[in-house]
Protein backbone atom coordinates (compact mmCIF):
# COMPACT_ATOMS: atom_id res chain seq x y z
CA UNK A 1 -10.37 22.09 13.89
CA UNK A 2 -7.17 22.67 11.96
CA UNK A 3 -6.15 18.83 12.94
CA UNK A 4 -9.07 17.50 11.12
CA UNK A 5 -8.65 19.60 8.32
CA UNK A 6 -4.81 18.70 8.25
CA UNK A 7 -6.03 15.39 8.79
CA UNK A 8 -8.22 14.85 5.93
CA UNK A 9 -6.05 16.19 3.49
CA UNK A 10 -3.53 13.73 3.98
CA UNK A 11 -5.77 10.95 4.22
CA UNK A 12 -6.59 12.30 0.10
CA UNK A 13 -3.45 13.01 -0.83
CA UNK A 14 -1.52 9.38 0.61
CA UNK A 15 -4.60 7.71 -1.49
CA UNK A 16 -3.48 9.97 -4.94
CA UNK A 17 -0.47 8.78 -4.07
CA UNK A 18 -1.42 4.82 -3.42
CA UNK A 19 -3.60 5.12 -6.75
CA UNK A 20 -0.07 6.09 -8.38
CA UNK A 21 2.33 3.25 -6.89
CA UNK A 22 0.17 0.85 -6.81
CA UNK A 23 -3.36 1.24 -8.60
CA UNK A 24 -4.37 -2.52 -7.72
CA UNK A 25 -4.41 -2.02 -3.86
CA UNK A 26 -5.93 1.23 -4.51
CA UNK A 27 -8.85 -0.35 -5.88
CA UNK A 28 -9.00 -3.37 -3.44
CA UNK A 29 -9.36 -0.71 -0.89
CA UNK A 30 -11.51 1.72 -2.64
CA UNK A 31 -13.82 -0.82 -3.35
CA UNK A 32 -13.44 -2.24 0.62
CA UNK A 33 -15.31 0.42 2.15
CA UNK A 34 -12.81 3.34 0.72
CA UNK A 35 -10.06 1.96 2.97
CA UNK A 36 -8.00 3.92 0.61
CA UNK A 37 -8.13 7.62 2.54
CA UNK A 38 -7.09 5.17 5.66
CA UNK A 39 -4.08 4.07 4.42
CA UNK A 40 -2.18 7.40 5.27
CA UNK A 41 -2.75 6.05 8.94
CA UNK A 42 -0.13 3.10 7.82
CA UNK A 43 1.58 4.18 4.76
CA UNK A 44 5.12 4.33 6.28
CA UNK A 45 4.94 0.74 7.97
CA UNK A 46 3.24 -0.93 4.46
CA UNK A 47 5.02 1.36 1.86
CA UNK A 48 8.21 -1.34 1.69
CA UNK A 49 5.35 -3.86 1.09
CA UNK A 50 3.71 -1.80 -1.96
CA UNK A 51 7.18 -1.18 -2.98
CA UNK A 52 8.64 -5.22 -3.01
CA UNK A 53 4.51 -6.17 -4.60
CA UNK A 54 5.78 -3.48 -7.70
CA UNK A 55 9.20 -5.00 -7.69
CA UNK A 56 7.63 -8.41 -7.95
CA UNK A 57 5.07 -7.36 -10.49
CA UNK A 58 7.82 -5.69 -12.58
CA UNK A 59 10.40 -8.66 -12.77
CA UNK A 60 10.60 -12.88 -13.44
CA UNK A 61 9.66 -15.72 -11.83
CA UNK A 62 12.67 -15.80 -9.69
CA UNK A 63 12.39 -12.60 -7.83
CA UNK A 64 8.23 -14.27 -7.65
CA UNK A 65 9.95 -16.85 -5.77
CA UNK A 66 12.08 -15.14 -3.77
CA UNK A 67 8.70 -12.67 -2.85
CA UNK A 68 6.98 -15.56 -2.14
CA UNK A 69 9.73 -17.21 0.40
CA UNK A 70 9.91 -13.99 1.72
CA UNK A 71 6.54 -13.78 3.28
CA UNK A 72 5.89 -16.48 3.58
CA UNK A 73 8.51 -16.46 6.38
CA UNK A 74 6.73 -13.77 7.86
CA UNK A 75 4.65 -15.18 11.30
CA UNK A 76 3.08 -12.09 11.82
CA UNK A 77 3.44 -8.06 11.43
C-alpha cells in the first residue's frame, strides 16, 4: 500500500517538474490522455531529450541544425 502511495506521488511530482522544464511536452501529454503523471516511469532515459529540445528552443538556427542531424541519425531508441 505504501508502494502505490510512493508511487503516485512521484508520478505528480516528475509532471510539476516536466510542466517546469518543458511546459510544451507537458501539455502534449496532458492533453494525450494525462500521459504527463507517466512520464516519471521514463524521465531519466528522456530527460537528455527535454534537456537538448530547451537547448534547441533557446539558441540559433545552427544548433536547429545540428538538433536536427542529430536525430535524425537516430534509427531507433
Amino acid at each position: 500500500m505504501l508502494s502505490v502511495g510512493a508511487s503516485i506521488t512521484k508520478s505528480i511530482y516528475t509532471s510539476y517538474e516536466l510542466r517546469n522544464l518543458n511546459p510544451g511536452i507537458h501539455n502534449q501529454l496532458r492533453g494525450a490522455g494525462h500521459l504527463d503523471l507517466l512520464y516519471f516511469l521514463v524521465e531519466e532515459n528522456l530527460n537528455p531529450f527535454v534537456e537538448a529540445i530547451n537547448y534547441q528552443a533557446s539558441h540559433g538556427a545552427i544548433d536547429k541544425k545540428i538538433f536536427d542531424t542529430f536525430l535524425a541519425g537516430i534509427t531507433h531508441v
